[in-house]
Protein backbone atom coordinates (compact mmCIF):
# COMPACT_ATOMS: atom_id res chain seq x y z
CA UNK A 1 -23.06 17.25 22.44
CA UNK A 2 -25.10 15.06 20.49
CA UNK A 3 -26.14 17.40 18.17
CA UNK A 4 -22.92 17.93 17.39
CA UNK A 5 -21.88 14.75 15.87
CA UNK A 6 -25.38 14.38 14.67
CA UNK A 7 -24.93 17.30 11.69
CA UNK A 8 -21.49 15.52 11.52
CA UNK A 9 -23.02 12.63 10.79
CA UNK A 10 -25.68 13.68 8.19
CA UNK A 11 -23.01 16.02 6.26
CA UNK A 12 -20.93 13.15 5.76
CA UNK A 13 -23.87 10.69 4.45
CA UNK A 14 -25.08 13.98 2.28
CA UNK A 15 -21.42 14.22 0.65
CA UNK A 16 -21.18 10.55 0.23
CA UNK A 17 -24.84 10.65 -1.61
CA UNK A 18 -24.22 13.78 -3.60
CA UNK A 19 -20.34 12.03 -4.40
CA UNK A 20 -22.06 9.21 -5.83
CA UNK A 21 -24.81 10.73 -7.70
CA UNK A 22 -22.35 12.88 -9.49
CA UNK A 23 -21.00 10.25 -11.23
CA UNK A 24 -21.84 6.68 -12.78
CA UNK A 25 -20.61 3.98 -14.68
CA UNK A 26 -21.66 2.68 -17.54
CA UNK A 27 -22.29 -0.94 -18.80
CA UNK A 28 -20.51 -2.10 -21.68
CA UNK A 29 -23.99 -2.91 -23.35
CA UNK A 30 -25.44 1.13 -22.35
CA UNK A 31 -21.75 2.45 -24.05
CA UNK A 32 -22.66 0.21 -27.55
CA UNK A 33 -26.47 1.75 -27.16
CA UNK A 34 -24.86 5.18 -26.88
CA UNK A 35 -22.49 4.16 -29.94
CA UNK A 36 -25.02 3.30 -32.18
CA UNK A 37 -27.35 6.23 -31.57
CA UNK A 38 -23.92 8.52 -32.39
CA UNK A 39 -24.12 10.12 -29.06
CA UNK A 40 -20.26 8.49 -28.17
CA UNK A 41 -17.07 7.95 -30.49
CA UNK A 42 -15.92 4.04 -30.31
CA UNK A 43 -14.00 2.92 -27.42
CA UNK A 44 -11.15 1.64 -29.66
CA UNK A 45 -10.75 5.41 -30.73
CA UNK A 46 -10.22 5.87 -27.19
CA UNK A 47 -7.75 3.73 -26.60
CA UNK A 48 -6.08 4.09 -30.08
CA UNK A 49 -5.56 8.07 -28.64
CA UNK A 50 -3.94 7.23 -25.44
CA UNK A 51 -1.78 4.99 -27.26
CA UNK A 52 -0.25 7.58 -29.01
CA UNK A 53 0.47 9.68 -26.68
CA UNK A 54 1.89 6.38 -24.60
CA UNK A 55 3.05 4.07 -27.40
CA UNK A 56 3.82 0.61 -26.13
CA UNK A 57 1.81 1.09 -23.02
CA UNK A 58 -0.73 -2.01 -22.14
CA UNK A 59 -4.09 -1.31 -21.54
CA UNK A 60 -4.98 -1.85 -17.75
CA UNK A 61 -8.88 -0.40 -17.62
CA UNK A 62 -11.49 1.22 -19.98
CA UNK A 63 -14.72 2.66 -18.40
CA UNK A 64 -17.49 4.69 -19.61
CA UNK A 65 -18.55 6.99 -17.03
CA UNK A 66 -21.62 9.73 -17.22
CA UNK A 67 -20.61 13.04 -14.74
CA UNK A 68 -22.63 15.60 -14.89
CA UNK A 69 -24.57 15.05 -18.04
CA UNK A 70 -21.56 14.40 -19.82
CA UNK A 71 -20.21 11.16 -21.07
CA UNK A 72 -16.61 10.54 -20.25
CA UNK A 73 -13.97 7.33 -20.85
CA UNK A 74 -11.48 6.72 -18.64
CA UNK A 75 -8.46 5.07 -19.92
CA UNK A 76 -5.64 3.79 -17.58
CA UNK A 77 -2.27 2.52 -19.03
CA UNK A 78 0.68 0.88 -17.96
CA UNK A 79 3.74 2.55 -19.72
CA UNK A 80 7.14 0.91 -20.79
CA UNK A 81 8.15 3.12 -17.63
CA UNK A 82 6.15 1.61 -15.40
CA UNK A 83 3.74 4.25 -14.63
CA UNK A 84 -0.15 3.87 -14.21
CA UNK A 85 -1.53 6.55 -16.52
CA UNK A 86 -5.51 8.00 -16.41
CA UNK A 87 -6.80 9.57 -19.62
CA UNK A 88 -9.92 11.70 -19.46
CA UNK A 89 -11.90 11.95 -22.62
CA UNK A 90 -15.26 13.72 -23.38
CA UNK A 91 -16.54 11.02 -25.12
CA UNK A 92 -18.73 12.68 -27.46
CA UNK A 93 -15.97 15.12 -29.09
CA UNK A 94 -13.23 12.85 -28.43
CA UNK A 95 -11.31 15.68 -26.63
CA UNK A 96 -8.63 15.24 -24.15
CA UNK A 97 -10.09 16.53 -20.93
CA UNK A 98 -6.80 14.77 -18.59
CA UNK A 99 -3.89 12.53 -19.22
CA UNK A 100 -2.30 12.46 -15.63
CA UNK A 101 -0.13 9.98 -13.15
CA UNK A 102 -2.32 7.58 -10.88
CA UNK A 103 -1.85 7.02 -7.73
């Protein structure tokens, strides 16, 4: 029985682990590092973008994140409608990877 909940157990830590190293953010000092050596666009070109698509939205959140060897901002809006909005952009290319509804 106790084996049972033991693999259970160690699963769940493994996924929460793996979760985690899947995914970081960035400081605000390691995104103007990454600027400066050209690896990343500006994060006022990222924000300019989801502006467009959502004019008159206000800016809730920026973050820099790296997943899987790839940099990626994170842009969340408040639109005039009242929805939260997440933008996904590669932050190298600048392309739009997401621009869905948050829960």
């Amino acid at each position: 029985m106790f084996k049972g909940w033991r693999y259970v157990y160690f699963t769940a830590l493994w996924l929460a682990v793996a979760g985690q190293a899947a995914a970081h953010d960035l400081s605000h000092d390691e995104a103007l590092k990454l600027h400066k050596k050209g690896k990343i666009l500006s994060s006022q070109t990222f924000i300019d973008h989801a502006l467009e698509r959502h004019p008159k939205a206000r800016l809730l959140e920026l973050e820099l994140e790296k997943k899987h060897h790839r940099y990626i901002y994170e842009v969340e809006l408040l639109t005039v409608h009242g929805q939260v909005r997440e933008l996904k952009f590669d932050a190298s290319s600048g392309e739009l990877l997401e621009d869905e509804e948050d829960d």
